[in-house]
N, C-alpha and C. Protein backbone atom coordinates (compact mmCIF):
# COMPACT_ATOMS: atom_id res chain seq x y z
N UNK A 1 -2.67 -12.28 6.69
CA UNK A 1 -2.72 -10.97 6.06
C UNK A 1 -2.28 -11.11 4.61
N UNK A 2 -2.92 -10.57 3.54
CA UNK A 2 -2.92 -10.62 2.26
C UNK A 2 -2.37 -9.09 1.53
N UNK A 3 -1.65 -8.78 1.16
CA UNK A 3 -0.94 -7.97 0.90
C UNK A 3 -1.26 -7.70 -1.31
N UNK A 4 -1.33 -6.86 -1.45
CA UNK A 4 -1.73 -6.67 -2.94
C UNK A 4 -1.22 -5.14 -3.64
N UNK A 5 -0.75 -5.03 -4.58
CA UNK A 5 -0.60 -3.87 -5.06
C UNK A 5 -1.39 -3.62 -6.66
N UNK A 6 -1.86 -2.42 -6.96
CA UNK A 6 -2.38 -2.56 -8.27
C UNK A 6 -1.68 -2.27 -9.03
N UNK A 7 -2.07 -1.93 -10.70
CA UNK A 7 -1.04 -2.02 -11.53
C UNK A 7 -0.25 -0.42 -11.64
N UNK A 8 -0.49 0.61 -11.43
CA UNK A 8 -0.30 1.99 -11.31
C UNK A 8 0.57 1.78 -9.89
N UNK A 9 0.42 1.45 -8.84
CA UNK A 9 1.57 1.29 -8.03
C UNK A 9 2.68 0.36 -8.24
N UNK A 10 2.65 -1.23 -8.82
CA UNK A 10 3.76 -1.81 -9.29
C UNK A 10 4.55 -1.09 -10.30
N UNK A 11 4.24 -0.21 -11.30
CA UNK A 11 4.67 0.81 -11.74
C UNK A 11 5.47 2.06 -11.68
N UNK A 12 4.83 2.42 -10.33
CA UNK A 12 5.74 3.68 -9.30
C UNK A 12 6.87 2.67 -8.47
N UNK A 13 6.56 1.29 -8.01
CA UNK A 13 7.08 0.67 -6.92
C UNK A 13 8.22 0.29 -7.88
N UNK A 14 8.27 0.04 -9.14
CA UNK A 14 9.51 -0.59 -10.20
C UNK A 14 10.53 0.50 -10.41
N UNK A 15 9.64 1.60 -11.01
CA UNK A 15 10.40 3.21 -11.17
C UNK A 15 11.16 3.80 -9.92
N UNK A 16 10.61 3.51 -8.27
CA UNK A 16 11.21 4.19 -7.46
C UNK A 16 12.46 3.10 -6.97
N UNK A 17 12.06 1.93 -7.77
CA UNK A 17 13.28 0.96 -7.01
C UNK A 17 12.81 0.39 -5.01
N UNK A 18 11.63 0.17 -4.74
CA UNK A 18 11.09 -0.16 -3.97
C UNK A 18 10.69 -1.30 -4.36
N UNK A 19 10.81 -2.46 -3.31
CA UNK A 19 11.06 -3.70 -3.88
C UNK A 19 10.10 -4.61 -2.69
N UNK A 20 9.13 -5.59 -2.71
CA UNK A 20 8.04 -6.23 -1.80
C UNK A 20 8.49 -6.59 -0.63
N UNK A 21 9.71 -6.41 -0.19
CA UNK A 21 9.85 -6.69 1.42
C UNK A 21 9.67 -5.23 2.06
N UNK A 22 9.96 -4.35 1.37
CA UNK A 22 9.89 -2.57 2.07
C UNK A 22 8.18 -2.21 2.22
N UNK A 23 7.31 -3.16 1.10
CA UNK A 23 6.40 -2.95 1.29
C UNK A 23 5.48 -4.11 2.35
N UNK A 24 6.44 -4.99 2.65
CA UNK A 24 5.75 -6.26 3.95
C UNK A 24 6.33 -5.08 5.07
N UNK A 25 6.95 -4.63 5.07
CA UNK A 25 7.64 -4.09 6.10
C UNK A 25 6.35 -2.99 6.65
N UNK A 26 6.20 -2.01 5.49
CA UNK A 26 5.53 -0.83 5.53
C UNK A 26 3.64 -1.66 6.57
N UNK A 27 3.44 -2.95 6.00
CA UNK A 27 2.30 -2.89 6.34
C UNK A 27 2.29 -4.15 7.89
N UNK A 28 3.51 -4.26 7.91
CA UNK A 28 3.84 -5.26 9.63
C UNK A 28 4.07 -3.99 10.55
N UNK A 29 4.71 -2.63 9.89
CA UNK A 29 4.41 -1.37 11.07
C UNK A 29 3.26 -1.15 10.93
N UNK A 30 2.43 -1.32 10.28
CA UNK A 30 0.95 -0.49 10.33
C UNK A 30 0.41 -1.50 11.12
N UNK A 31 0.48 -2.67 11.13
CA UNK A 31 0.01 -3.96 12.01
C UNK A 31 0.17 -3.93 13.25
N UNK A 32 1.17 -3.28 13.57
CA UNK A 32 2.07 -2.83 15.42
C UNK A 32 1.53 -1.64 14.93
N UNK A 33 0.66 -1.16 14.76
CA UNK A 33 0.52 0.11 15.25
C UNK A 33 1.06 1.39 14.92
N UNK A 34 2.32 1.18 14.05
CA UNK A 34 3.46 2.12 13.99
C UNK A 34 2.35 2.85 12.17
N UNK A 35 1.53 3.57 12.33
CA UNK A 35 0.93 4.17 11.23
C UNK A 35 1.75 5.82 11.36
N UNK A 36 1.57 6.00 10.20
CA UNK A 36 2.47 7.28 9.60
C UNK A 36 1.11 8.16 9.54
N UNK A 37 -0.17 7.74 9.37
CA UNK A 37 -1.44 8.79 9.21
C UNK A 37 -2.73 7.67 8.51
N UNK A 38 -3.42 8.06 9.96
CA UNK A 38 -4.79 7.28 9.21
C UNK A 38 -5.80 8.19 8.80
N UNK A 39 -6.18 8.37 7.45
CA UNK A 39 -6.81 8.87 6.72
C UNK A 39 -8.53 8.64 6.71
N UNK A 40 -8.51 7.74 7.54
CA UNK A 40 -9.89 7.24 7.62
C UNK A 40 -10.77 6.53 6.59
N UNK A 41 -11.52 5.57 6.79
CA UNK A 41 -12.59 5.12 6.13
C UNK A 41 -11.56 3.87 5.36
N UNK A 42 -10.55 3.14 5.90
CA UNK A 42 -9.91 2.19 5.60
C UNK A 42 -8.23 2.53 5.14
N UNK A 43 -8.03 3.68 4.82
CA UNK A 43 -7.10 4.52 4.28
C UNK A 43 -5.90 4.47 5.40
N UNK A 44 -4.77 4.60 4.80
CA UNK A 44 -3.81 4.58 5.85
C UNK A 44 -2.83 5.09 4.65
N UNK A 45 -1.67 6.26 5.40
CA UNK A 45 -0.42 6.25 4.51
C UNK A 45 0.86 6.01 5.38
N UNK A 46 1.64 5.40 4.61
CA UNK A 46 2.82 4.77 5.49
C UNK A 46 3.89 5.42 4.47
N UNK A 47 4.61 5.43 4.93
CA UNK A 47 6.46 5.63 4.53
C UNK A 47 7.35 4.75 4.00
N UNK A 48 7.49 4.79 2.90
CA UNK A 48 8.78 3.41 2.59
C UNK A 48 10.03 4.32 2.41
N UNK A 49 10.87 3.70 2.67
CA UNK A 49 12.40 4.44 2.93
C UNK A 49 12.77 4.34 1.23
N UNK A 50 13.69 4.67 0.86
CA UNK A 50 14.49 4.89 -0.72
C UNK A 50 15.81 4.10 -0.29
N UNK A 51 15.70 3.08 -1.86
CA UNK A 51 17.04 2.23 -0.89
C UNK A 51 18.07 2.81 -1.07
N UNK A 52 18.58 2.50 0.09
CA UNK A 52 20.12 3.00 0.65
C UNK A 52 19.46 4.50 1.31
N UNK A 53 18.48 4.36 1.87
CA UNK A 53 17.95 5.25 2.78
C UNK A 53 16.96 5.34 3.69
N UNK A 54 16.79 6.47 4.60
CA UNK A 54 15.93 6.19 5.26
C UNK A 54 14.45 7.09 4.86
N UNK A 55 13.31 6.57 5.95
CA UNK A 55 12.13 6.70 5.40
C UNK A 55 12.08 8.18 5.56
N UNK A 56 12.41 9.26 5.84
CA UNK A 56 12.46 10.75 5.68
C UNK A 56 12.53 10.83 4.47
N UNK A 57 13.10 10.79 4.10
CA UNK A 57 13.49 11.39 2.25
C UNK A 57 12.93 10.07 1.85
N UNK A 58 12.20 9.10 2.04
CA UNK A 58 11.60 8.43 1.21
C UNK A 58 10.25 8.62 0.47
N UNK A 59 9.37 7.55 -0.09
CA UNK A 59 8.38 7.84 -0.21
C UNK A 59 6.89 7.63 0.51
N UNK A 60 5.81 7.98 0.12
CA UNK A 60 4.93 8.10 0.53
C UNK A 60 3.87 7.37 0.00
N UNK A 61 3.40 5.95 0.80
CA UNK A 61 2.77 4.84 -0.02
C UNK A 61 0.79 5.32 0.64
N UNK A 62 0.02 5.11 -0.06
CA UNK A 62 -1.52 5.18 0.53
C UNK A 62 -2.25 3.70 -0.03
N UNK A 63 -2.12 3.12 1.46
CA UNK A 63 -3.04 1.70 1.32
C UNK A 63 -4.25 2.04 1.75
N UNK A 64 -5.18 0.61 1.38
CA UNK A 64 -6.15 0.56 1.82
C UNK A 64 -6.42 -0.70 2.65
N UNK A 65 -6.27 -0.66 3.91
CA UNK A 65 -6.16 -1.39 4.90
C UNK A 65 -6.92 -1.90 5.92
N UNK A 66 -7.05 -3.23 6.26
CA UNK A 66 -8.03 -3.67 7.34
C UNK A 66 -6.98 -4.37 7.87
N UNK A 67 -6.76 -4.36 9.04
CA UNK A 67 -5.72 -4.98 9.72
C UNK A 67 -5.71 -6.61 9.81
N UNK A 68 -4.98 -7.21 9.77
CA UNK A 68 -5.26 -8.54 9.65
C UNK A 68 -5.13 -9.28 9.15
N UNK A 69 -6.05 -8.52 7.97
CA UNK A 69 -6.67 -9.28 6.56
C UNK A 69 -6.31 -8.81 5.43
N UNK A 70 -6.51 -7.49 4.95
CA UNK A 70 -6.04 -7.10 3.72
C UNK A 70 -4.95 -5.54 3.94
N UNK A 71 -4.69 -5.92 2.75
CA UNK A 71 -3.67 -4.29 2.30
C UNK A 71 -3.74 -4.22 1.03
N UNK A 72 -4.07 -3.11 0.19
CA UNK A 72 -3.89 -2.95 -1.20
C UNK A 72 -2.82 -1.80 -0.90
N UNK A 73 -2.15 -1.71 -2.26
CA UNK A 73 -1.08 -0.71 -2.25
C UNK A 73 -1.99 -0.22 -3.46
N UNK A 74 -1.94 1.08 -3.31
CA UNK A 74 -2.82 1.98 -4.47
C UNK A 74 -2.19 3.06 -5.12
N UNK A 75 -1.22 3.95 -4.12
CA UNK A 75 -0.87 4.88 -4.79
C UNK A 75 0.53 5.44 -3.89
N UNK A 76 1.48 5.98 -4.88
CA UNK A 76 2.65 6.48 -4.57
C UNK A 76 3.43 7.32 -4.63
N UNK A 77 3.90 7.93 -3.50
CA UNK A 77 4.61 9.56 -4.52
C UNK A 77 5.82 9.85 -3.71
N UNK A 78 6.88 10.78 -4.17
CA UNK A 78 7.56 11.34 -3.46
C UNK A 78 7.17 12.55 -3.01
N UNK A 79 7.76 12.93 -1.83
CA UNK A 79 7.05 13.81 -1.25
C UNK A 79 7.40 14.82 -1.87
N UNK A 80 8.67 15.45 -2.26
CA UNK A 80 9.40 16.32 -3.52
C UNK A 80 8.37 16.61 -4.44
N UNK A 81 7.60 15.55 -4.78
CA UNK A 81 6.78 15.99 -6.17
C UNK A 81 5.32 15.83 -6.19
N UNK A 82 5.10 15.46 -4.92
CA UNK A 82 3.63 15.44 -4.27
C UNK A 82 3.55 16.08 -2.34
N UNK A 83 2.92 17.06 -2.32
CA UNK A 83 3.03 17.65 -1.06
C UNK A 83 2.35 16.47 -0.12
N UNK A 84 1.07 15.89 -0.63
CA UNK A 84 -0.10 15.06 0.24
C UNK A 84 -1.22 15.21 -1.27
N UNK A 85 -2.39 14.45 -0.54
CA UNK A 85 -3.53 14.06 -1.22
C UNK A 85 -4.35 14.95 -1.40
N UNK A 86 -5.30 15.66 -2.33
CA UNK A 86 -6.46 16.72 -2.24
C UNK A 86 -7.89 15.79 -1.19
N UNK A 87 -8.07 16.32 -1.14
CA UNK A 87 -9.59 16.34 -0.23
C UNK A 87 -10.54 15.13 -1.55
N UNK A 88 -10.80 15.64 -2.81
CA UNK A 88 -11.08 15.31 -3.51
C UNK A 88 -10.77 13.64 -3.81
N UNK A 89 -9.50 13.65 -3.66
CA UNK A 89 -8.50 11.98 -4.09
C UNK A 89 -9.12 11.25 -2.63
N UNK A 90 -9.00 11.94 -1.43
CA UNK A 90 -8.86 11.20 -0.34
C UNK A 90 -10.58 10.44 0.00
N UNK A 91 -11.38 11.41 -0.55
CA UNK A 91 -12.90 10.92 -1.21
C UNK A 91 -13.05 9.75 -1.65
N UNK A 92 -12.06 9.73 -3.03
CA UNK A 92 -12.00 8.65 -4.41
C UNK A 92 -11.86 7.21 -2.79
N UNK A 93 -10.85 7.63 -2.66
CA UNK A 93 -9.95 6.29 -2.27
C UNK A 93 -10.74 5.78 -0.81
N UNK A 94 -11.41 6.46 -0.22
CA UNK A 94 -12.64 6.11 1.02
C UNK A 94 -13.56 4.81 0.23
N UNK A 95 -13.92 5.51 -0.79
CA UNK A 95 -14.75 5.22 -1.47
C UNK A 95 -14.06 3.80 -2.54
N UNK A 96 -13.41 3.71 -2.80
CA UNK A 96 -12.27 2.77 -3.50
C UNK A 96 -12.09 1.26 -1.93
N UNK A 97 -11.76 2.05 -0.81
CA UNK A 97 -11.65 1.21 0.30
C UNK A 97 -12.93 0.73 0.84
N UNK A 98 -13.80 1.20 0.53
CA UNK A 98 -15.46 0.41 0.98
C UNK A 98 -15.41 -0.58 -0.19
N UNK A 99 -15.32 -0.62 -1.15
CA UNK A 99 -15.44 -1.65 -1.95
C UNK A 99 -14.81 -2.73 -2.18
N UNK A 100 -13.19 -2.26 -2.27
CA UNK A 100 -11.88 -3.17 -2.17
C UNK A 100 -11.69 -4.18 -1.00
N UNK A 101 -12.23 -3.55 0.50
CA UNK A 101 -11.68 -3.99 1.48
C UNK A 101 -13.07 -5.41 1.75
N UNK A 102 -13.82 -5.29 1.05
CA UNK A 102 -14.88 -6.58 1.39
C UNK A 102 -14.59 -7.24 0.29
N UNK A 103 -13.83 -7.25 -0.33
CA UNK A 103 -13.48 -8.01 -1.79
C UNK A 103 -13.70 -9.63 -0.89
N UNK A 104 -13.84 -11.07 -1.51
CA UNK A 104 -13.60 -12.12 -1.09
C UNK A 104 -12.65 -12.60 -2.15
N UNK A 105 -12.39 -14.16 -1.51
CA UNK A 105 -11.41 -14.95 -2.05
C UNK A 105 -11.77 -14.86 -3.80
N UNK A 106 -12.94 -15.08 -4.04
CA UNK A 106 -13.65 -15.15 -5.40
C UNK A 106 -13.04 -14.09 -6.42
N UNK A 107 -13.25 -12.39 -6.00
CA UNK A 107 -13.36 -11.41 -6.36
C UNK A 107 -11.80 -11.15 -6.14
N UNK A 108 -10.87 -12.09 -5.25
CA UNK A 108 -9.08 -11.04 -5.12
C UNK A 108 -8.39 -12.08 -6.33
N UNK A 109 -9.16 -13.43 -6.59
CA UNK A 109 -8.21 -14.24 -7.60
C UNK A 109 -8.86 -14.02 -8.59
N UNK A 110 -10.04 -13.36 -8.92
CA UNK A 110 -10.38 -12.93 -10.31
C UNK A 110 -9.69 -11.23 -10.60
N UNK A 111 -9.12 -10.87 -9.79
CA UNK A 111 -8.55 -9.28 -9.93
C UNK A 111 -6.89 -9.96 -10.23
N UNK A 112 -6.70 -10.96 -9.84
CA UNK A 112 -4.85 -11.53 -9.88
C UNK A 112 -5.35 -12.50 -11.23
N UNK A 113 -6.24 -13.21 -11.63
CA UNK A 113 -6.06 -14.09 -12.87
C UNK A 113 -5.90 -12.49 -14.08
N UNK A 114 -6.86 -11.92 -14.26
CA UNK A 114 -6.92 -10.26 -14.84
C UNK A 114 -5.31 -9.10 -14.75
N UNK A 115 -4.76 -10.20 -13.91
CA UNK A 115 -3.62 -9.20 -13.71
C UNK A 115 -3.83 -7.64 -12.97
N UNK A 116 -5.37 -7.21 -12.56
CA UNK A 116 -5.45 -6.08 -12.23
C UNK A 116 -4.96 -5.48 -10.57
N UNK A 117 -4.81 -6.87 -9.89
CA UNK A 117 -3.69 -6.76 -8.75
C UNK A 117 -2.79 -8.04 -8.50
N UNK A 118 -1.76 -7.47 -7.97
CA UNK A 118 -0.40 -8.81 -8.36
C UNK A 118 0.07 -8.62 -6.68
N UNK A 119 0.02 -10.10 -5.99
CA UNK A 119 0.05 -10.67 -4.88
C UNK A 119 1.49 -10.22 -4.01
N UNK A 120 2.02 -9.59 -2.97
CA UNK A 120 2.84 -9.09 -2.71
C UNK A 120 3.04 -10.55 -1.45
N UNK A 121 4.38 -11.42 -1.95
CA UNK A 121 4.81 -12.29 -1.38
C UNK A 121 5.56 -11.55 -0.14
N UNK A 122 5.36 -11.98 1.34
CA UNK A 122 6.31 -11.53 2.45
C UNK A 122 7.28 -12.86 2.61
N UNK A 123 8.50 -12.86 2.61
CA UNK A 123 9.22 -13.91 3.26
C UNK A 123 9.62 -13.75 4.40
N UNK A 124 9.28 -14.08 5.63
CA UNK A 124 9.88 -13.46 7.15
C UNK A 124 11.33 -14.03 6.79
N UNK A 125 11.80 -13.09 7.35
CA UNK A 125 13.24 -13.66 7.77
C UNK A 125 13.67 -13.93 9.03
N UNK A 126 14.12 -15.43 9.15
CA UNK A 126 14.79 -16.00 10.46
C UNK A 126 15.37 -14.85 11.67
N UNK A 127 14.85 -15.17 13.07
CA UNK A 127 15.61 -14.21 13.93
C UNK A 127 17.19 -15.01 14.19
């Protein structure tokens, strides 16, 4: 599983103080199954907690997901200052996930040499 965020979410993910294991985390529950809302057409939104908290009062991450294989992190909000997605956005990003999610090896290291998505390292940690 290949994990990716673009540059507008490393952005929200720096500002909210959300840091790449909350986001391995966010997409190993979506992997078990544990989804917060599937949006359809590749779309999924999951929950990352606020550190030194839990995922209630946290935020609200929208990947674009094929289980397995990929995850882009695309977009981020608190729920405080974003209720949910318009009808309109949830369109964009269907449409964003038909394209993104067939990306190949060719097309994900020419989007990371471009800097236009930056590789989200998971380190498991020992049981």
């Amino acid at each position: 599983m290949r994990i990716f965020k673009n540059k507008a979410f490393t952005r929200f993910a720096k500002k909210s103080g959300i840091d790449d294991a909350s986001l391995c985390k966010a997409v190993r529950d979506a992997e078990n199954g544990l989804l917060d809302a599937d949006l359809g057409g590749g779309v999924i939104k999951q929950r990352v907690a606020r550190s030194g908290g839990g995922k209630s009062g946290g935020f609200r991450t929208l990947i674009l997901f094929r289980i397995g294989l990929l995850a882009f992190f695309v977009h981020g909000f608190a729920k405080n200052e974003q209720a949910n997605i318009d009808d309109d956005e949830l369109v964009a990003l269907r449409k964003l996930a038909a394209v993104m999610l067939e990306y190949d090896v060719a097309a994900l290291n020419c989007a990371l040499a471009n800097k236009t998505l930056i590789e989200v390292i998971c380190v498991e940690r020992p049981a």
